[in-house]
Structure formats: structure tokens, C-alpha cells
Protein backbone atom coordinates (compact mmCIF):
# COMPACT_ATOMS: atom_id res chain seq x y z
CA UNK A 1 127.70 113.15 88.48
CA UNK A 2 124.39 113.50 87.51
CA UNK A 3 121.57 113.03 90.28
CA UNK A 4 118.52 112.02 88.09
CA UNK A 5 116.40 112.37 85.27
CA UNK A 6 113.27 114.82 85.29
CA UNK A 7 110.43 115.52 83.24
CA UNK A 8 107.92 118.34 83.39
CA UNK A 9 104.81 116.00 83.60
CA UNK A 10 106.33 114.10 86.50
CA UNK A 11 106.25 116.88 89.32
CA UNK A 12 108.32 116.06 91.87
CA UNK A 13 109.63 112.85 90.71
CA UNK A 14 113.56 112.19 89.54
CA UNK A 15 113.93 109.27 87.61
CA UNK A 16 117.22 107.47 88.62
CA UNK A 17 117.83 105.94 85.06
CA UNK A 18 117.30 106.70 81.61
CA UNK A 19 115.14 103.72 81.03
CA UNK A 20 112.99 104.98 84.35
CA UNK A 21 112.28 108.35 82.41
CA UNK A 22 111.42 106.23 78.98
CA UNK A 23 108.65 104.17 80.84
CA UNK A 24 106.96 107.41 82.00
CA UNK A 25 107.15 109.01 78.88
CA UNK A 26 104.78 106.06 78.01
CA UNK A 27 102.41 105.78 80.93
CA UNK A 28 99.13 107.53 81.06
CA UNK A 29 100.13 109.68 83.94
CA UNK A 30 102.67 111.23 81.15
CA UNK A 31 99.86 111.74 78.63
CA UNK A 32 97.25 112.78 80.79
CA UNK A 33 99.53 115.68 82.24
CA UNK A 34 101.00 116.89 78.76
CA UNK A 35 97.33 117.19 77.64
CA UNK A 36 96.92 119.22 81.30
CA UNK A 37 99.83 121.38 79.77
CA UNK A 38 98.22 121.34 76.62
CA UNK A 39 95.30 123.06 77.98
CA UNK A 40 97.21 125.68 80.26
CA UNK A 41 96.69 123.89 83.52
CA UNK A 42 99.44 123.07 86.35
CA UNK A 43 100.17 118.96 85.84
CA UNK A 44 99.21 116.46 88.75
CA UNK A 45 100.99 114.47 91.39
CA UNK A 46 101.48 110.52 90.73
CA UNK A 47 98.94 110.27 93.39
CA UNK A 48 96.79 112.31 92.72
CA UNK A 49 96.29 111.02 88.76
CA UNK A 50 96.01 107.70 90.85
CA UNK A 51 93.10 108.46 92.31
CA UNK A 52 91.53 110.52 89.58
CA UNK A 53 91.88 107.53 87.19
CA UNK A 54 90.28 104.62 89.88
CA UNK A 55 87.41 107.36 90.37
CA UNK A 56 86.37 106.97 86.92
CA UNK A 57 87.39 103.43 86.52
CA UNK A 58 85.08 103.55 89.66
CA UNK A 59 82.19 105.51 87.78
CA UNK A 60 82.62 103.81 84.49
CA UNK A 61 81.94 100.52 86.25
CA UNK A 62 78.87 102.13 87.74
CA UNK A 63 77.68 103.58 84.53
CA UNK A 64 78.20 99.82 82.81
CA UNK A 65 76.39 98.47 85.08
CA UNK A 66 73.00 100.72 84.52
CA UNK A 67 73.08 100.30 81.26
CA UNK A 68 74.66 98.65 78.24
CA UNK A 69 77.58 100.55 76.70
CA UNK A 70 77.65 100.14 72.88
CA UNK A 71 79.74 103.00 72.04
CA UNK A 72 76.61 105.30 71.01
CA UNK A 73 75.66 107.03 74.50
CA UNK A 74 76.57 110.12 73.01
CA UNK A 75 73.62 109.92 70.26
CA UNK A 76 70.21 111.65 70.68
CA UNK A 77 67.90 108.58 71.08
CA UNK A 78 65.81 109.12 68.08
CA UNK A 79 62.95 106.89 68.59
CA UNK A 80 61.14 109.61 71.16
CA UNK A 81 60.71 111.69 68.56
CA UNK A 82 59.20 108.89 66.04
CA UNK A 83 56.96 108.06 68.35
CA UNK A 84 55.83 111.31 69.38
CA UNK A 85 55.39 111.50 65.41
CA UNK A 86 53.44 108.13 65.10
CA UNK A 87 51.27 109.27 68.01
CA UNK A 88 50.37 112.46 65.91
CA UNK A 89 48.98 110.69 62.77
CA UNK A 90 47.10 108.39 65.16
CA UNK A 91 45.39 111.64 66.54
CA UNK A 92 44.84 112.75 62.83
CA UNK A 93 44.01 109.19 61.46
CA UNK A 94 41.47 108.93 64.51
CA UNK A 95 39.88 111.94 63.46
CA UNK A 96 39.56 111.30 59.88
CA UNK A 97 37.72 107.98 60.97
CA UNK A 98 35.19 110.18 63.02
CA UNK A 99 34.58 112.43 60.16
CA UNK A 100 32.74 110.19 57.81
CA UNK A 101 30.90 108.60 61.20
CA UNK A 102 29.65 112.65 61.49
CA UNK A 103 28.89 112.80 57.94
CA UNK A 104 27.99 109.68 58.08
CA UNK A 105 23.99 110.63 57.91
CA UNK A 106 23.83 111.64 54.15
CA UNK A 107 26.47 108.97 53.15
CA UNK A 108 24.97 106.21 54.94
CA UNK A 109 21.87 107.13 53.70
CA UNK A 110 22.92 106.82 50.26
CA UNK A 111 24.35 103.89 50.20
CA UNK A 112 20.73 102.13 52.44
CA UNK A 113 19.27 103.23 49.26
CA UNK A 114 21.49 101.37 47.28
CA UNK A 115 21.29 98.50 49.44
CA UNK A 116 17.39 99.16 49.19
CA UNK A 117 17.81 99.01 45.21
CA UNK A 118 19.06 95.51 45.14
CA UNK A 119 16.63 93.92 47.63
């Protein structure tokens, strides 16, 4: 006497057997619209989770394709900071070489003398 099976994450949909309703309660259309619920928002259509999910199958693909995906896209990259770094103590190395070159006079002219002292 009974018509069908429902299910609040299958809008719109009666399940004619038992083991119908069992096989959405383990699809991702099932999941993705109790998380919907989860979150206070109405759940979606078959067709319209459908095309949601080959959109970002569609995008994914895209993304791989740009770049490689190793599972760490969500990390700050930290090398542009350690080389921003580096670059600093060049600029500070580089100016501790042109200090002695500017002082250079009374240094230099200390050690010609020495060199002046052996010959």
C-alpha cells in the first residue's frame, strides 16, 4: 500500500524500493545536501548537484592543468619572503664591502707601508 520511499535530501524524488533509498543514502548527492542542511540551506535537485559537481570536476581539471597539485596549494609559498630576506643582507653585505673601499685611504695606506717595510 505504500507508494514509495522518501528522503529529505532527495527533493522531489520517491524511491520505489528500500534498496533504491539505501543507495542514495550513500551517494554524494545525499552527503552533499545533508551538509546543505547542516548549514541551514534549502537541499538541491538531482540535477542541479549534477551540474554543480561536473563544474568543478570541470575547474579542477583546469586548475591541474596550470599547475601541479601536491596537496599544499593552501600553504603561503615561503620562499618570497627568503628571498626578499637574502636580497636584504646582499644590500647590507654590499655596503659593508664599500665601507672599507671609503676608508680604505688610511687602511690602505698602512698596510703600503708595511708592504714598503719588507721591500
Amino acid at each position: 500500500m505504500t507508494t514509495g520511499h522518501t528522503s529529505t535530501t532527495a527533493p522531489n524524488k520517491v524511491f520505489a524500493t528500500r534498496e533504491e533509498l539505501a543507495k542514495h543514502y550513500k551517494s554524494d548527492w545525499h552527503r552533499y545536501n545533508l551538509k546543505r542542511k547542516e548549514a541551514g540551506l534549502a537541499p538541491v535537485t538531482e540535477d542541479d548537484f549534477n551540474a554543480r559537481l561536473e563544474a568543478a570536476m570541470a575547474l579542477r581539471k583546469e586548475r591541474e592543468g596550470r599547475e601541479l597539485r601536491d596537496g599544499k596549494d593552501h600553504l603561503k609559498d615561503k620562499t618570497k619572503n627568503r628571498k626578499t630576506k637574502k636580497e636584504a643582507v646582499v644590500t647590507d653585505d654590499e655596503d659593508k664591502v664599500d665601507a672599507p673601499k671609503n676608508d680604505g685611504g688610511a687602511t690602505g695606506g698602512s698596510g703600503g707601508e708595511m708592504k714598503n717595510e719588507e721591500s
